[in-house]
Protein backbone atom coordinates (compact mmCIF):
# COMPACT_ATOMS: atom_id res chain seq x y z
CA UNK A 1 6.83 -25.34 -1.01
CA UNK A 2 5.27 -22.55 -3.16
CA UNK A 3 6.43 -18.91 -1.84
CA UNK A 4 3.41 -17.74 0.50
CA UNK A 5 0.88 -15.06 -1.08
CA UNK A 6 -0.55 -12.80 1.44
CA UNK A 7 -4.48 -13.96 2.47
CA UNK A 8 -7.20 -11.30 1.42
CA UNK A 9 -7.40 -9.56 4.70
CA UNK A 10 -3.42 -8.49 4.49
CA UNK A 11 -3.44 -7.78 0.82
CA UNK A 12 -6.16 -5.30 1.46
CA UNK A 13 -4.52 -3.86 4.10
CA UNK A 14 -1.41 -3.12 2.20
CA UNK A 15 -3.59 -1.55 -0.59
CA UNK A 16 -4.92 0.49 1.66
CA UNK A 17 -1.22 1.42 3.20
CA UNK A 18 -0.02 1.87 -0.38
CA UNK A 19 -2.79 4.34 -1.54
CA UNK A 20 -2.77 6.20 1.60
CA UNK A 21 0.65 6.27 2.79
CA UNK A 22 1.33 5.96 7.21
CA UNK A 23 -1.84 4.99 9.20
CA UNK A 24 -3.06 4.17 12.27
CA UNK A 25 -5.02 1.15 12.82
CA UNK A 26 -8.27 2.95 13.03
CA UNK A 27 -7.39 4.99 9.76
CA UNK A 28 -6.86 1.67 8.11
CA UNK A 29 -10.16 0.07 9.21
CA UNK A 30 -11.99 3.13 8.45
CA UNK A 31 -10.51 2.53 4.63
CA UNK A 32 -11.29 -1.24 4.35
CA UNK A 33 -14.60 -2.06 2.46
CA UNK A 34 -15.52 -4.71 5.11
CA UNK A 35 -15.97 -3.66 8.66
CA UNK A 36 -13.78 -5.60 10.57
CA UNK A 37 -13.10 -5.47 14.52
CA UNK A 38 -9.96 -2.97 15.87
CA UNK A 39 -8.06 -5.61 16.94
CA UNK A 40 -8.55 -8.31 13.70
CA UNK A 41 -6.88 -4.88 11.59
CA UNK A 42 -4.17 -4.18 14.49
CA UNK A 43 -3.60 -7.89 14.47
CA UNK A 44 -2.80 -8.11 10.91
CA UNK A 45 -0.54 -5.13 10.46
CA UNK A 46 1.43 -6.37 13.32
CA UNK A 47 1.97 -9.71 11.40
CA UNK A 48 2.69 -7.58 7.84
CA UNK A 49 5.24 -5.00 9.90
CA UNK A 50 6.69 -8.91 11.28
CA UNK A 51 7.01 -10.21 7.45
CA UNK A 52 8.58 -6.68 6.95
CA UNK A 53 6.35 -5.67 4.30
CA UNK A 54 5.43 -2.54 6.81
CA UNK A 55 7.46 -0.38 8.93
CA UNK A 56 5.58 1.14 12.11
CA UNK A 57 6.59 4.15 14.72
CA UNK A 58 5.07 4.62 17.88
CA UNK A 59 2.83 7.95 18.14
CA UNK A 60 1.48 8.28 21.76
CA UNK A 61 -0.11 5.27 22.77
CA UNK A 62 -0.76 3.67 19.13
CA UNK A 63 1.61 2.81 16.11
CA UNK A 64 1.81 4.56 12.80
CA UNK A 65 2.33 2.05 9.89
CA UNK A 66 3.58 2.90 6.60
CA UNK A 67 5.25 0.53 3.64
CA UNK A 68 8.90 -1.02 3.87
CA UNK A 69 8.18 -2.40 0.51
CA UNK A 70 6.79 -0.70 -2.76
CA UNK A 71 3.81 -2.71 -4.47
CA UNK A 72 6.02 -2.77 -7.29
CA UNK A 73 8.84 -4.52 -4.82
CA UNK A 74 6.52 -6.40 -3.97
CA UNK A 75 5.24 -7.78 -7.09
CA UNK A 76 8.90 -8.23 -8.24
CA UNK A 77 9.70 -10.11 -5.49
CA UNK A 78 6.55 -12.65 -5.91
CA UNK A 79 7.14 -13.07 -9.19
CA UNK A 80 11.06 -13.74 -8.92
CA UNK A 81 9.73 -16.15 -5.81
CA UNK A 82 7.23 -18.06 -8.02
CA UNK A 83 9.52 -18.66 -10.58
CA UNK A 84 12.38 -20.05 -8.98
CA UNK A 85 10.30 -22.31 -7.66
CA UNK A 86 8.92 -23.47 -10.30
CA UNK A 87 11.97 -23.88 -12.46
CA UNK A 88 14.00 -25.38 -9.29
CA UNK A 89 10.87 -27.55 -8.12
CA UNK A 90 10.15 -29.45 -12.17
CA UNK A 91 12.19 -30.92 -14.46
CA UNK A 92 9.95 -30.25 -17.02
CA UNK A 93 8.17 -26.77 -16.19
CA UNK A 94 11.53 -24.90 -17.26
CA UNK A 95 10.67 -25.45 -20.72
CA UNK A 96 6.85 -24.49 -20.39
CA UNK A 97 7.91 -21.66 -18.87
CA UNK A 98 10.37 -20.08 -21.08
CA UNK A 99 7.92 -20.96 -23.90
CA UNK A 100 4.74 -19.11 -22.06
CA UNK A 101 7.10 -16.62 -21.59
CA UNK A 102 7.68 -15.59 -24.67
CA UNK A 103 4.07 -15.99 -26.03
CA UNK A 104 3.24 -13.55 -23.08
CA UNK A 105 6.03 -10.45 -23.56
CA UNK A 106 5.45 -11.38 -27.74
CA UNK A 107 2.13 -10.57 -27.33
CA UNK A 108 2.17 -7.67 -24.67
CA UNK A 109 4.42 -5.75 -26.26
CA UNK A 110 6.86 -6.45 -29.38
CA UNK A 111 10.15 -4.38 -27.57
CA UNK A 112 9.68 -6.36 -24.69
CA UNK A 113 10.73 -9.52 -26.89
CA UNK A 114 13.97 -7.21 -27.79
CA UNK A 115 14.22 -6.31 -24.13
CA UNK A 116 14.31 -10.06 -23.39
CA UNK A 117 16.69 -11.00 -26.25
CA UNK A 118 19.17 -8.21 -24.95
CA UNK A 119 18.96 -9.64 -21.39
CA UNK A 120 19.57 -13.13 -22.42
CA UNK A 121 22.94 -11.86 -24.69
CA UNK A 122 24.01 -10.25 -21.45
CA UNK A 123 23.48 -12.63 -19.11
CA UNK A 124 25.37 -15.41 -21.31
CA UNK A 125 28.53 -12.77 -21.57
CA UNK A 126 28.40 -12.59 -17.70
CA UNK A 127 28.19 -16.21 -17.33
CA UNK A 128 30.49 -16.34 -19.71
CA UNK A 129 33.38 -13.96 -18.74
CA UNK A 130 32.96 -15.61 -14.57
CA UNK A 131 33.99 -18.90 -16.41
CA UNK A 132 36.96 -18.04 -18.68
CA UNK A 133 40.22 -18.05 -16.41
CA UNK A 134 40.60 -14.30 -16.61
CA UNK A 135 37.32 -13.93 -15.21
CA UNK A 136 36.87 -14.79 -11.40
């Protein structure tokens, strides 16, 4: 099974959270571009602190969200998600991959493809050096 995305309502929420930092569920509705009820927003921060992509205090009667994860994390951690699925899910999308891959960091940025090269020397001398006898 693909690695869940977050729906539209609890990526907007963390946006907001991100931006703004720690906020209350009113704070958060009153920063959403769709009105949506009190207890729809309070509903779906208490699902995002439960997925642990928030962290929340109590503050008198109410809780006080804030991030547990960085969108950056965040992205990192989809990403490294999708692809191990895909390469561990299709015998032949490893291949496609590694080839759109390239075409993609070639064409974003031409040190990224020496970035990439570097990684993939150092990852075969690590592989490398935990199979040789002196190694483990």
């Amino acid at each position: 099974m693909l690695p869940k995305a977050l729906g539209p309502l609890e990526s907007a929420v963390m946006e907001v959270i991100w931006f703004y930092g720690e906020l209350d569920v009113d704070s958060v509705r009153a920063h959403l571009t769709v009105p949506l009820a009190y207890t729809t927003v309070m509903t779906t921060l208490s699902r995002l602190f439960h997925k642990g992509l928030l962290r929340r205090r109590k503050f008198g009667k109410a809780f006080l969200y804030s991030q547990s994860v960085s969108k950056e994390e965040k992205l990192q951690n989809d990403l490294a998600a999708s692809l191990k699925f895909l390469l561990h899910h299709s015998e032949t999308m490893g291949a496609t991959l590694i080839s759109e891959l390239v075409e993609a960091v070639a064409h974003a940025d031409g040190t990224l493809l020496v970035q990439l090269e570097r990684r993939i020397k150092e990852k075969r001398r690590a592989i490398a050096a935990t199979r040789s006898p002196g190694g483990s």
